[in-house]
C-alpha atoms as a PDB file:
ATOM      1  CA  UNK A   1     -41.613  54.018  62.721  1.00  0.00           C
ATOM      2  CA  UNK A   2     -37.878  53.076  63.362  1.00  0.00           C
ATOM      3  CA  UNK A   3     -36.409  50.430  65.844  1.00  0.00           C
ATOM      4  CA  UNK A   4     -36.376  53.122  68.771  1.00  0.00           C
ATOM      5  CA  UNK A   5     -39.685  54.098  68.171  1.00  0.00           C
ATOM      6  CA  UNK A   6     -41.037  50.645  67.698  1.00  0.00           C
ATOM      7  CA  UNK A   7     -39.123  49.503  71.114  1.00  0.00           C
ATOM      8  CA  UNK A   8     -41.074  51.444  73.357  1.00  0.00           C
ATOM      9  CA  UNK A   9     -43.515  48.665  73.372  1.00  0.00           C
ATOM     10  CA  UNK A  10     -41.231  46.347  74.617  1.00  0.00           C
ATOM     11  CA  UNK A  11     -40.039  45.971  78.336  1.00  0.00           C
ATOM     12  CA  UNK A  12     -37.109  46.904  79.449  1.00  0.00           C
ATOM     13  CA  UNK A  13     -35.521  43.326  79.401  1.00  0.00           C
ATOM     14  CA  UNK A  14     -35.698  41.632  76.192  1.00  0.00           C
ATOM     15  CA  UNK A  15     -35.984  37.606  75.392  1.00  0.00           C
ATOM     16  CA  UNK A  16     -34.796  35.732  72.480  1.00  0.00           C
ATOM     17  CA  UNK A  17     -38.572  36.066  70.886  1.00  0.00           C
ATOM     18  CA  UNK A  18     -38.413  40.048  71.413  1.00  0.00           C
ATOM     19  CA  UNK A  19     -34.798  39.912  69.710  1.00  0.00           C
ATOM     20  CA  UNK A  20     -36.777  38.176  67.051  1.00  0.00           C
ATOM     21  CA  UNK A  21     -39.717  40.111  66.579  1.00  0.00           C
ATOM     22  CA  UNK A  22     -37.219  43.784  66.276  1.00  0.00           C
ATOM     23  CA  UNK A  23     -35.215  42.318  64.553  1.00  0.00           C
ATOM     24  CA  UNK A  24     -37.288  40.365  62.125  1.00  0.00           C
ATOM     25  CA  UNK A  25     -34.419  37.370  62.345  1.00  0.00           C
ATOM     26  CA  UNK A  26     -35.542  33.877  62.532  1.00  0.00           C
ATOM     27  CA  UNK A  27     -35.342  32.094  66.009  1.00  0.00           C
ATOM     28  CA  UNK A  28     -31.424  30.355  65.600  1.00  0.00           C
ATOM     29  CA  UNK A  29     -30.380  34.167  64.633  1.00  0.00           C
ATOM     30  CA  UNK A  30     -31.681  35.593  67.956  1.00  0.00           C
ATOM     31  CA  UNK A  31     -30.136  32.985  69.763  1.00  0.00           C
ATOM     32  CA  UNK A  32     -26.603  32.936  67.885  1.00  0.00           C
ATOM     33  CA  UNK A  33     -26.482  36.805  68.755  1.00  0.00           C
ATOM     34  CA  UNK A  34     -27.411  35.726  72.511  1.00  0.00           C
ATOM     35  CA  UNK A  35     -24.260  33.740  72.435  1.00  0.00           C
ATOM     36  CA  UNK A  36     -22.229  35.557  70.467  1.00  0.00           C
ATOM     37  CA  UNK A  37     -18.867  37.113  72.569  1.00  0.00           C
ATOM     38  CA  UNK A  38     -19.913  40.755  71.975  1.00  0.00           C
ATOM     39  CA  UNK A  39     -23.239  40.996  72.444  1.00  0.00           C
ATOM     40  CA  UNK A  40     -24.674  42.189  75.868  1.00  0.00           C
ATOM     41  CA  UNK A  41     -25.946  39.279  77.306  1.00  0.00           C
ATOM     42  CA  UNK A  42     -27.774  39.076  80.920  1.00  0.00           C
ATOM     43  CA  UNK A  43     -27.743  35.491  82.343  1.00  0.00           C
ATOM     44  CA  UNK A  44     -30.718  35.162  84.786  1.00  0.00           C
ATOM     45  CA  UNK A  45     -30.999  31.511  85.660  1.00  0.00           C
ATOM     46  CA  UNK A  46     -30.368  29.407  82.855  1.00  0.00           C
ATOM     47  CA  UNK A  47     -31.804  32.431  80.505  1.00  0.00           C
ATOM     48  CA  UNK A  48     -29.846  34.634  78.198  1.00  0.00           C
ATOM     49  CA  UNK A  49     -31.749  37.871  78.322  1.00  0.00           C
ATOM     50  CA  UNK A  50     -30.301  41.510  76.734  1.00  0.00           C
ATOM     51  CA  UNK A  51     -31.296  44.772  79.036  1.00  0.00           C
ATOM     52  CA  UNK A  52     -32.825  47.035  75.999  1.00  0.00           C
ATOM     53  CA  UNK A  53     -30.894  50.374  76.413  1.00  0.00           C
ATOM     54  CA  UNK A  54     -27.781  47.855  76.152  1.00  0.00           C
ATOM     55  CA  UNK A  55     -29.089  46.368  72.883  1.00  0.00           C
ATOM     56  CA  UNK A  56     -29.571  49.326  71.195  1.00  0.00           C
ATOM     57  CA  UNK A  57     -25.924  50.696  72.095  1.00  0.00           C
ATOM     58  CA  UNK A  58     -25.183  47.612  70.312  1.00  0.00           C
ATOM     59  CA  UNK A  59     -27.041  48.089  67.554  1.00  0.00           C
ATOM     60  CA  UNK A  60     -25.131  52.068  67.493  1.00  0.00           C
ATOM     61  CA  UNK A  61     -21.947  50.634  67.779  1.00  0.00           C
ATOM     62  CA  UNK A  62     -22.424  47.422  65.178  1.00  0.00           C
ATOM     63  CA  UNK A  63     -24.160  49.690  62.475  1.00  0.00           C
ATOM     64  CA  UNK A  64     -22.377  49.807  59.277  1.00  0.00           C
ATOM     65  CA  UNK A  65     -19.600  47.297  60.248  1.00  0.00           C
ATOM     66  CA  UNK A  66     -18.762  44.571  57.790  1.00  0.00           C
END
């Protein structure tokens, strides 16, 4: 099962603990990508939230960098 695959069970807004769980990053990591300059971040409130179509053009875009 890949990432796509695997996302489906997710909703279409994603928190730091989804980030985690896909990702299978610790807690910090998922946050530190929430705050990093180029990542899609959606502030709702005080949350930091990433819409999931937007994460994985991300996750396209950032594969195989260095």
């Amino acid at each position: 099962m890949t990432n796509y695959e695997i996302l489906t069970n997710y909703p279409d807004v994603l928190t730091a603990k989804h980030l985690q769980e896909i990702l299978h990053i610790s807690r910090a990591s998922s946050y530190n990508l929430l705050h990093r300059a180029d990542f899609p971040t959606l502030h709702v409130g005080g949350r930091k939230l990433v819409a999931k179509d937007k994460l994985l053009d991300w996750m396209d875009k950032n594969t195989g960098k260095n």
